[in-house]
C-alpha atoms as a PDB file:
ATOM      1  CA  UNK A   1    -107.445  18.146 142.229  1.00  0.00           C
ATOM      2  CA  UNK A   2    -108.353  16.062 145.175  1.00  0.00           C
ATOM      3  CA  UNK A   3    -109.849  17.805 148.004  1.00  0.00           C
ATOM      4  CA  UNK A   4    -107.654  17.603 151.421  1.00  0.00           C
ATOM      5  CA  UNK A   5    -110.670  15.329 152.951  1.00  0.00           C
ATOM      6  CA  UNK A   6    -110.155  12.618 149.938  1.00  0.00           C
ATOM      7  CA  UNK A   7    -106.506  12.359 151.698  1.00  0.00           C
ATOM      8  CA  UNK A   8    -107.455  11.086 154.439  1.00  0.00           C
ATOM      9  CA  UNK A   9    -107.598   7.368 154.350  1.00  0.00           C
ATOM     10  CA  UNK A  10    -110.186   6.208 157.198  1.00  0.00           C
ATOM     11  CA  UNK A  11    -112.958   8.964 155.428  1.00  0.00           C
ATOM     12  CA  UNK A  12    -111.756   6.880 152.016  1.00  0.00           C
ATOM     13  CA  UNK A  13    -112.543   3.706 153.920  1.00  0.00           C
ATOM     14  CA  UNK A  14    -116.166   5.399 155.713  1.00  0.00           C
ATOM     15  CA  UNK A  15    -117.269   5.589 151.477  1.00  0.00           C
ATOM     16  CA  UNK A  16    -120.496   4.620 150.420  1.00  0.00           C
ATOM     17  CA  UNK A  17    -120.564   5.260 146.940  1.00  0.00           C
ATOM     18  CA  UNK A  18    -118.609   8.089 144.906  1.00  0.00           C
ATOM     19  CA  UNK A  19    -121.231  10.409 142.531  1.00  0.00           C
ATOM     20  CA  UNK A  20    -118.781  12.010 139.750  1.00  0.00           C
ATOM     21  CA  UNK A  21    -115.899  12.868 142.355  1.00  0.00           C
ATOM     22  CA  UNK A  22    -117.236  13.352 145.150  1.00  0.00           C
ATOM     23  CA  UNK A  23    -117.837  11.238 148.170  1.00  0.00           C
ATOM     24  CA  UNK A  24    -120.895  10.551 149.294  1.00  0.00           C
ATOM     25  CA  UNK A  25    -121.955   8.804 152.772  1.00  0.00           C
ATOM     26  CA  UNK A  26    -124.623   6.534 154.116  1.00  0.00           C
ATOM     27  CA  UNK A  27    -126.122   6.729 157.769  1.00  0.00           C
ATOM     28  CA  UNK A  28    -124.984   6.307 160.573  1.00  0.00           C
ATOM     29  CA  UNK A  29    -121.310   5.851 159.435  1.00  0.00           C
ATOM     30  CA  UNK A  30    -121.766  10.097 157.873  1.00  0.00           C
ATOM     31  CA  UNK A  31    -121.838  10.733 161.430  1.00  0.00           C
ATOM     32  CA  UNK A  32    -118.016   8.833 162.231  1.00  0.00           C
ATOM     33  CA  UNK A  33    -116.827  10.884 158.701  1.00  0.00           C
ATOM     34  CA  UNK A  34    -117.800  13.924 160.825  1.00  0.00           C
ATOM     35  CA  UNK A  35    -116.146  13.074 163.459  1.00  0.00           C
ATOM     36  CA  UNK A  36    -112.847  11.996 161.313  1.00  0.00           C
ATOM     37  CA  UNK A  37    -113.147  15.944 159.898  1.00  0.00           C
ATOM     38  CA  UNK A  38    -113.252  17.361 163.084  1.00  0.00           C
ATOM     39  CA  UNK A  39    -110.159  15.369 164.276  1.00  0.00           C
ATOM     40  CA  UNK A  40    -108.447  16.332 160.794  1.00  0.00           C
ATOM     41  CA  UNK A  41    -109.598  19.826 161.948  1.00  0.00           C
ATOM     42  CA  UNK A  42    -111.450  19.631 158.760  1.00  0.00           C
ATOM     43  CA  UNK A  43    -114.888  21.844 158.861  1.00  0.00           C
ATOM     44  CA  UNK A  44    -117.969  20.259 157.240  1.00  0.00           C
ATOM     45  CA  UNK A  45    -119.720  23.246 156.316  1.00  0.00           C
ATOM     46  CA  UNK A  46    -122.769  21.890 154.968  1.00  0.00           C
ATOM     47  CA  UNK A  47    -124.395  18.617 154.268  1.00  0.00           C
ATOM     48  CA  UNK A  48    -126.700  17.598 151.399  1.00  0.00           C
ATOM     49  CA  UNK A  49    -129.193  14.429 151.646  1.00  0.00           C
ATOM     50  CA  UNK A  50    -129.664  12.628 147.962  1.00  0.00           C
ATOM     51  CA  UNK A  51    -132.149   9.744 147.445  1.00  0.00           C
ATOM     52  CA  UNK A  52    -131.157   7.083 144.720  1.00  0.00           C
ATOM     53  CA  UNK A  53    -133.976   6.834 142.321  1.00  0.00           C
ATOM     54  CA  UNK A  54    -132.785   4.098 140.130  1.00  0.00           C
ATOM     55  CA  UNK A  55    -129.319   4.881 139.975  1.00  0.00           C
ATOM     56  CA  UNK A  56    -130.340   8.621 139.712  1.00  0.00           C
ATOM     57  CA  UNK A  57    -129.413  11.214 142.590  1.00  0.00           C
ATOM     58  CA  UNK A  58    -131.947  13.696 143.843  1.00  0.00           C
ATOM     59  CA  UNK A  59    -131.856  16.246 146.388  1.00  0.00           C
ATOM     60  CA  UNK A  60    -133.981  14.769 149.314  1.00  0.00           C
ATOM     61  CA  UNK A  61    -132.873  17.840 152.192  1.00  0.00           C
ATOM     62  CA  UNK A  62    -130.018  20.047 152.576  1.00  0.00           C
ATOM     63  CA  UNK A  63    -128.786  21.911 155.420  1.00  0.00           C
ATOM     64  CA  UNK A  64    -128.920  26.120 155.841  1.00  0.00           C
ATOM     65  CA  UNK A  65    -126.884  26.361 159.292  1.00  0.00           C
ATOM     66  CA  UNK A  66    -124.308  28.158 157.216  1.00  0.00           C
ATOM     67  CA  UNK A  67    -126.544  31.055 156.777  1.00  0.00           C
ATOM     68  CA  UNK A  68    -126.461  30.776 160.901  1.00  0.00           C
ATOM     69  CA  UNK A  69    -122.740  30.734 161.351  1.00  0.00           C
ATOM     70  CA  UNK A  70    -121.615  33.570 158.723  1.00  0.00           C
ATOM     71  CA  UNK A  71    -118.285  34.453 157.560  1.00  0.00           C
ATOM     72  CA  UNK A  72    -115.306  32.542 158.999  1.00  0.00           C
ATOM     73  CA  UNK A  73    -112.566  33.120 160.643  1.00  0.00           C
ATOM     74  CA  UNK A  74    -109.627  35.046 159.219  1.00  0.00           C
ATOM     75  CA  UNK A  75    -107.114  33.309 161.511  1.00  0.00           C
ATOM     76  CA  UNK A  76    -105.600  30.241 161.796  1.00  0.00           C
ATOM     77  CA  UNK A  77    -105.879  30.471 165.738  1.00  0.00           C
ATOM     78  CA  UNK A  78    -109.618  30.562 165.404  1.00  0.00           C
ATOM     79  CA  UNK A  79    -109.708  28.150 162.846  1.00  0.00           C
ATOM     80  CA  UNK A  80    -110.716  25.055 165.670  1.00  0.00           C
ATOM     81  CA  UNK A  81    -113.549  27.075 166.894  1.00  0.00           C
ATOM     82  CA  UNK A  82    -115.253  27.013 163.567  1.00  0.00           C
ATOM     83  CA  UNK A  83    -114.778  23.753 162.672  1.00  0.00           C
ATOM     84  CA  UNK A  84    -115.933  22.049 165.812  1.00  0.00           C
ATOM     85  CA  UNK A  85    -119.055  24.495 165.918  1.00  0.00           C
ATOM     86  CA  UNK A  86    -119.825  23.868 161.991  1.00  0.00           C
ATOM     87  CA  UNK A  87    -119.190  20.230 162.512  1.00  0.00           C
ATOM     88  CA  UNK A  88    -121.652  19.977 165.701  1.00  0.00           C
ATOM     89  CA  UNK A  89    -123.918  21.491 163.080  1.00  0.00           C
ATOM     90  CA  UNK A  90    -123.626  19.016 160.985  1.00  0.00           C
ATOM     91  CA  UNK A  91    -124.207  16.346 162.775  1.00  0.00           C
ATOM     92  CA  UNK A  92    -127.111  17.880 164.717  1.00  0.00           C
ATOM     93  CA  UNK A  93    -128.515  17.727 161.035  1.00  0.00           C
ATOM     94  CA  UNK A  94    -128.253  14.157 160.182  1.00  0.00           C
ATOM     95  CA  UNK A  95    -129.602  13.275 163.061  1.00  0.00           C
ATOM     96  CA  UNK A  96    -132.753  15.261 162.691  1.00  0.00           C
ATOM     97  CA  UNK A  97    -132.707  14.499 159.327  1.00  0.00           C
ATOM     98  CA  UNK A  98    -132.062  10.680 158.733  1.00  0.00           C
ATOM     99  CA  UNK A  99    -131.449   9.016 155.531  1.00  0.00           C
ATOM    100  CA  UNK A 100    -133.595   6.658 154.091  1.00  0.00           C
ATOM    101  CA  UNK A 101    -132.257   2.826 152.646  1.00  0.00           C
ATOM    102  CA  UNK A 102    -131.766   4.518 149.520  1.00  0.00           C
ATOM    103  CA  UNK A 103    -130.226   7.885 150.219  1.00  0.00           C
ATOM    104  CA  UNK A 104    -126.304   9.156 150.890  1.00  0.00           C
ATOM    105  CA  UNK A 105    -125.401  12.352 152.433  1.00  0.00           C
ATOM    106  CA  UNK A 106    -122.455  14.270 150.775  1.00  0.00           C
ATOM    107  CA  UNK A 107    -120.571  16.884 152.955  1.00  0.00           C
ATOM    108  CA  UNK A 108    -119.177  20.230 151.781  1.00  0.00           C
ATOM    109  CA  UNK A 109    -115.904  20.040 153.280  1.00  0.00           C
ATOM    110  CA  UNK A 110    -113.108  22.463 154.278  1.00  0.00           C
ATOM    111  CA  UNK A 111    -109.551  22.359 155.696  1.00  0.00           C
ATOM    112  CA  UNK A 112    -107.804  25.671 156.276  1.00  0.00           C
ATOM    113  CA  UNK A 113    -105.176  25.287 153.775  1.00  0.00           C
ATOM    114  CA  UNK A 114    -108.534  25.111 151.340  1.00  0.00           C
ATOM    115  CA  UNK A 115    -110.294  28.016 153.098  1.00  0.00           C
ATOM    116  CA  UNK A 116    -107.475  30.100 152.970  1.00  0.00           C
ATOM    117  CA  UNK A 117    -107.159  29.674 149.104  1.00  0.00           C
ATOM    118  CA  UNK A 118    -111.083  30.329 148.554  1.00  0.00           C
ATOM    119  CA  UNK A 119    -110.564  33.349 150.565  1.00  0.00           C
ATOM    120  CA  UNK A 120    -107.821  34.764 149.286  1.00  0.00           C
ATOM    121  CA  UNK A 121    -106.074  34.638 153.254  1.00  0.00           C
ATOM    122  CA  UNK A 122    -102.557  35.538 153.684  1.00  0.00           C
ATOM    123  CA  UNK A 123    -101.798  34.135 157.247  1.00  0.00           C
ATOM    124  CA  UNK A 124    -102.437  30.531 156.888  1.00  0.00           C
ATOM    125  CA  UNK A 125     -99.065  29.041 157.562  1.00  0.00           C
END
């Protein structure tokens, strides 16, 4: 099942490179994708950094700011407030944490319909 940021068709365009299904970014253009999420009022809620070693992915970094922010909202009202705060995050990360030639980022991503599912929330609509 595609996720609801693999819908949106300027993030498809913003692709590096694609490792198994998910998308995957290189810098500076992960830092436009963020902003595409946060105007999709999509949250980014955590960003990984993989270096290609010869067409194999490592983990180079990986961001912890979730453990900052905590649990997340359980309405839809306050649903802009975390993704604009988890999305500054995010980018606040990359850009202490640039990529090398060599590496992609690849975002953990969440829209509310998609929180609300994980969650188990009834008030979504």
């Amino acid at each position: 099942m595609k996720s609801d940021i693999q819908n949106i068709q300027s993030i498809l365009l913003a692709t590096a490179v694609t490792i198994g299904d998910e998308l995957a970014f290189v810098f500076p253009e992960v830092l436009e994708v963020i902003k595409l999420c946060t105007i999709n009022e999509i949250a980014v809620l955590g960003v990984e950094n993989f270096e290609d070693c010869s067409g194999q992915y490592s983990t180079k970094n990986l961001s912890i700011y979730d453990q900052q922010i905590g649990r997340g909202p359980e309405e839809r009202n306050d649903w802009l407030d975390y993704v604009n705060t988890n999305n500054a995050l995010a980018e606040e990360f990359i850009r202490l944490n640039p990529a090398a030639d060599k590496s992609v980022y690849m975002l953990t991503t969440s829209s509310w319909r998609e929180f609300c599912n994980i969650h188990e929330l009834r008030n979504w609509k």
